[in-house]
C-alpha atoms as a PDB file:
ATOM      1  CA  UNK A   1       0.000   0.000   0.000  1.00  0.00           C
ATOM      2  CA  UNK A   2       2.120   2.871   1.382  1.00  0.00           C
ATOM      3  CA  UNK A   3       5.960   1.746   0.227  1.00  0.00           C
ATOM      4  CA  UNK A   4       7.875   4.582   1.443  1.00  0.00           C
ATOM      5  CA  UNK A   5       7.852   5.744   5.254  1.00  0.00           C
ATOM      6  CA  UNK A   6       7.784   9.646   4.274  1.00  0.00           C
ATOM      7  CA  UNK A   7       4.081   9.263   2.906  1.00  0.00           C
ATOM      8  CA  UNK A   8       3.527   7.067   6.067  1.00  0.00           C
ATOM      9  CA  UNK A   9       4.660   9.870   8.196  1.00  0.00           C
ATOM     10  CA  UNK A  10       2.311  12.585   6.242  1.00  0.00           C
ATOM     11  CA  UNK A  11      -0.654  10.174   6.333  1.00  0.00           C
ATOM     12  CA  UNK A  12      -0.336   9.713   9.908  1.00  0.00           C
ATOM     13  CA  UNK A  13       0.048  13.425  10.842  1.00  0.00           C
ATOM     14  CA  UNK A  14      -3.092  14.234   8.049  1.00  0.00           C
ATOM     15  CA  UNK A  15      -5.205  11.348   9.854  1.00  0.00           C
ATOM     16  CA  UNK A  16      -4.606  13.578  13.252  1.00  0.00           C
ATOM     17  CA  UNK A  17      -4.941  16.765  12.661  1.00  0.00           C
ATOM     18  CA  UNK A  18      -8.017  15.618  11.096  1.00  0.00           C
ATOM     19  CA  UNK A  19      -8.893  14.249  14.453  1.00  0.00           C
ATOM     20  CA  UNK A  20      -8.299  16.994  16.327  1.00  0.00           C
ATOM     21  CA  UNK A  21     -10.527  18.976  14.259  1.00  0.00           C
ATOM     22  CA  UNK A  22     -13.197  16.592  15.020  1.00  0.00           C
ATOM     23  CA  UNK A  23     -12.613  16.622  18.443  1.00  0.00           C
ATOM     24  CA  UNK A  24     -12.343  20.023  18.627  1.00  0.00           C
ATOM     25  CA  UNK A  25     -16.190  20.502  17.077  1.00  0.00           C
ATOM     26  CA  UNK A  26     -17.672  17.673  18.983  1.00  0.00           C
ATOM     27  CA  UNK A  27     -15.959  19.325  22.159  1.00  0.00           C
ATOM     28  CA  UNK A  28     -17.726  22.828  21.296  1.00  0.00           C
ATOM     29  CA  UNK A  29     -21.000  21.335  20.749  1.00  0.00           C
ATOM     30  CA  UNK A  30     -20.768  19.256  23.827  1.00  0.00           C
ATOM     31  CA  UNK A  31     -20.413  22.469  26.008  1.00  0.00           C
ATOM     32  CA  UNK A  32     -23.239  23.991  24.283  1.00  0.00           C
ATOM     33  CA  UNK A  33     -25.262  21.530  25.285  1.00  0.00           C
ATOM     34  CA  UNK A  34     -24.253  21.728  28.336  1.00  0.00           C
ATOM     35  CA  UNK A  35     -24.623  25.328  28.973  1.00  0.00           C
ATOM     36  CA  UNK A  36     -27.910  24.915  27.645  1.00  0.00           C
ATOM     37  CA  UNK A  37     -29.066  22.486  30.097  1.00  0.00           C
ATOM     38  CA  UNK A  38     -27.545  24.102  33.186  1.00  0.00           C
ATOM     39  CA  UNK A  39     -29.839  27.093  32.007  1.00  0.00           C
ATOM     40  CA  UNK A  40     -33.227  24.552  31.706  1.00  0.00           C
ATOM     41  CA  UNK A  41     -31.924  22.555  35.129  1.00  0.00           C
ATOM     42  CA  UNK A  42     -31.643  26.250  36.724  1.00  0.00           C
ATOM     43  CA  UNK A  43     -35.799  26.745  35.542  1.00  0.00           C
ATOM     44  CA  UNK A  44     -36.544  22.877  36.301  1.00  0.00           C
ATOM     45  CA  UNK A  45     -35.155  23.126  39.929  1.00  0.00           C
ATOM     46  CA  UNK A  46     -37.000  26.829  40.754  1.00  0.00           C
ATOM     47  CA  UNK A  47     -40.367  25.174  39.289  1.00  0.00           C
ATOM     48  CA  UNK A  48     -39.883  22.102  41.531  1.00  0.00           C
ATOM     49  CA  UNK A  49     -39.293  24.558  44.446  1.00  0.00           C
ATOM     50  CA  UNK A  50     -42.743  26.632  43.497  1.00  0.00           C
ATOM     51  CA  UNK A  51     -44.821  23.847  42.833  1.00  0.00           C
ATOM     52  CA  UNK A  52     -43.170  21.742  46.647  1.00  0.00           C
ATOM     53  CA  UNK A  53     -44.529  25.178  48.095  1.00  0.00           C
ATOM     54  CA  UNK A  54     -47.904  25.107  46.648  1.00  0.00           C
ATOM     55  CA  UNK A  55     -48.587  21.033  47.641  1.00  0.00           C
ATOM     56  CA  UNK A  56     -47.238  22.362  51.237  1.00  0.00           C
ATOM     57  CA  UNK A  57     -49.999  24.725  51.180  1.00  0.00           C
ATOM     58  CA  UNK A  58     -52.275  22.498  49.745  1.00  0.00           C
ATOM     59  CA  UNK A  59     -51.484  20.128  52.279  1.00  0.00           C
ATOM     60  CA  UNK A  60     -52.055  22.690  55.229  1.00  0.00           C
ATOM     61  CA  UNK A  61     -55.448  23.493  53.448  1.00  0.00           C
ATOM     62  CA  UNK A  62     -56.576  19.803  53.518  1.00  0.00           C
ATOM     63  CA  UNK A  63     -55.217  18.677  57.007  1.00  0.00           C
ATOM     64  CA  UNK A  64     -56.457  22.036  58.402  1.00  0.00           C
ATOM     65  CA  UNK A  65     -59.894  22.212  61.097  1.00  0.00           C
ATOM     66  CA  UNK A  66     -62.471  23.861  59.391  1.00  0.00           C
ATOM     67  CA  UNK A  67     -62.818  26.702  61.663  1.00  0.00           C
ATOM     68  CA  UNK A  68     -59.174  27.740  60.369  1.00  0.00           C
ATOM     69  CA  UNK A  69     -59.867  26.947  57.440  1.00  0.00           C
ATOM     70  CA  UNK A  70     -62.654  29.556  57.511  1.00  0.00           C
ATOM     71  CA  UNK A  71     -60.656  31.902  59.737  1.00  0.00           C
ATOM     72  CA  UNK A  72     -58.384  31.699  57.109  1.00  0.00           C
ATOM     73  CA  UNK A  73     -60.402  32.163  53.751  1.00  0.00           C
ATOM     74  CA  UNK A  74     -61.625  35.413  55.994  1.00  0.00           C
ATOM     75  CA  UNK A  75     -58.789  36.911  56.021  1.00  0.00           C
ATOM     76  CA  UNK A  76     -57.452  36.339  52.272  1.00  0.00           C
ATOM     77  CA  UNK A  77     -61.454  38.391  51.444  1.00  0.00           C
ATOM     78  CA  UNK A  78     -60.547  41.158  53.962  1.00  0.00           C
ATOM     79  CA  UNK A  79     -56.891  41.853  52.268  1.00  0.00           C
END
Protein backbone atom coordinates (compact mmCIF):
# COMPACT_ATOMS: atom_id res chain seq x y z
CA UNK A 1 0.00 0.00 0.00
CA UNK A 2 2.12 2.87 1.38
CA UNK A 3 5.96 1.75 0.23
CA UNK A 4 7.87 4.58 1.44
CA UNK A 5 7.85 5.74 5.25
CA UNK A 6 7.78 9.65 4.27
CA UNK A 7 4.08 9.26 2.91
CA UNK A 8 3.53 7.07 6.07
CA UNK A 9 4.66 9.87 8.20
CA UNK A 10 2.31 12.59 6.24
CA UNK A 11 -0.65 10.17 6.33
CA UNK A 12 -0.34 9.71 9.91
CA UNK A 13 0.05 13.42 10.84
CA UNK A 14 -3.09 14.23 8.05
CA UNK A 15 -5.20 11.35 9.85
CA UNK A 16 -4.61 13.58 13.25
CA UNK A 17 -4.94 16.77 12.66
CA UNK A 18 -8.02 15.62 11.10
CA UNK A 19 -8.89 14.25 14.45
CA UNK A 20 -8.30 16.99 16.33
CA UNK A 21 -10.53 18.98 14.26
CA UNK A 22 -13.20 16.59 15.02
CA UNK A 23 -12.61 16.62 18.44
CA UNK A 24 -12.34 20.02 18.63
CA UNK A 25 -16.19 20.50 17.08
CA UNK A 26 -17.67 17.67 18.98
CA UNK A 27 -15.96 19.33 22.16
CA UNK A 28 -17.73 22.83 21.30
CA UNK A 29 -21.00 21.33 20.75
CA UNK A 30 -20.77 19.26 23.83
CA UNK A 31 -20.41 22.47 26.01
CA UNK A 32 -23.24 23.99 24.28
CA UNK A 33 -25.26 21.53 25.29
CA UNK A 34 -24.25 21.73 28.34
CA UNK A 35 -24.62 25.33 28.97
CA UNK A 36 -27.91 24.91 27.64
CA UNK A 37 -29.07 22.49 30.10
CA UNK A 38 -27.54 24.10 33.19
CA UNK A 39 -29.84 27.09 32.01
CA UNK A 40 -33.23 24.55 31.71
CA UNK A 41 -31.92 22.56 35.13
CA UNK A 42 -31.64 26.25 36.72
CA UNK A 43 -35.80 26.75 35.54
CA UNK A 44 -36.54 22.88 36.30
CA UNK A 45 -35.16 23.13 39.93
CA UNK A 46 -37.00 26.83 40.75
CA UNK A 47 -40.37 25.17 39.29
CA UNK A 48 -39.88 22.10 41.53
CA UNK A 49 -39.29 24.56 44.45
CA UNK A 50 -42.74 26.63 43.50
CA UNK A 51 -44.82 23.85 42.83
CA UNK A 52 -43.17 21.74 46.65
CA UNK A 53 -44.53 25.18 48.09
CA UNK A 54 -47.90 25.11 46.65
CA UNK A 55 -48.59 21.03 47.64
CA UNK A 56 -47.24 22.36 51.24
CA UNK A 57 -50.00 24.73 51.18
CA UNK A 58 -52.28 22.50 49.74
CA UNK A 59 -51.48 20.13 52.28
CA UNK A 60 -52.06 22.69 55.23
CA UNK A 61 -55.45 23.49 53.45
CA UNK A 62 -56.58 19.80 53.52
CA UNK A 63 -55.22 18.68 57.01
CA UNK A 64 -56.46 22.04 58.40
CA UNK A 65 -59.89 22.21 61.10
CA UNK A 66 -62.47 23.86 59.39
CA UNK A 67 -62.82 26.70 61.66
CA UNK A 68 -59.17 27.74 60.37
CA UNK A 69 -59.87 26.95 57.44
CA UNK A 70 -62.65 29.56 57.51
CA UNK A 71 -60.66 31.90 59.74
CA UNK A 72 -58.38 31.70 57.11
CA UNK A 73 -60.40 32.16 53.75
CA UNK A 74 -61.62 35.41 55.99
CA UNK A 75 -58.79 36.91 56.02
CA UNK A 76 -57.45 36.34 52.27
CA UNK A 77 -61.45 38.39 51.44
CA UNK A 78 -60.55 41.16 53.96
CA UNK A 79 -56.89 41.85 52.27
Amino acid sequence: MIDNPFEMVVLIVLIMAIAGVMRAKYKSHRTADSQIESAETGQLREEVRKLKDRVAVLERIATDKNHLLEQEFERLRDS
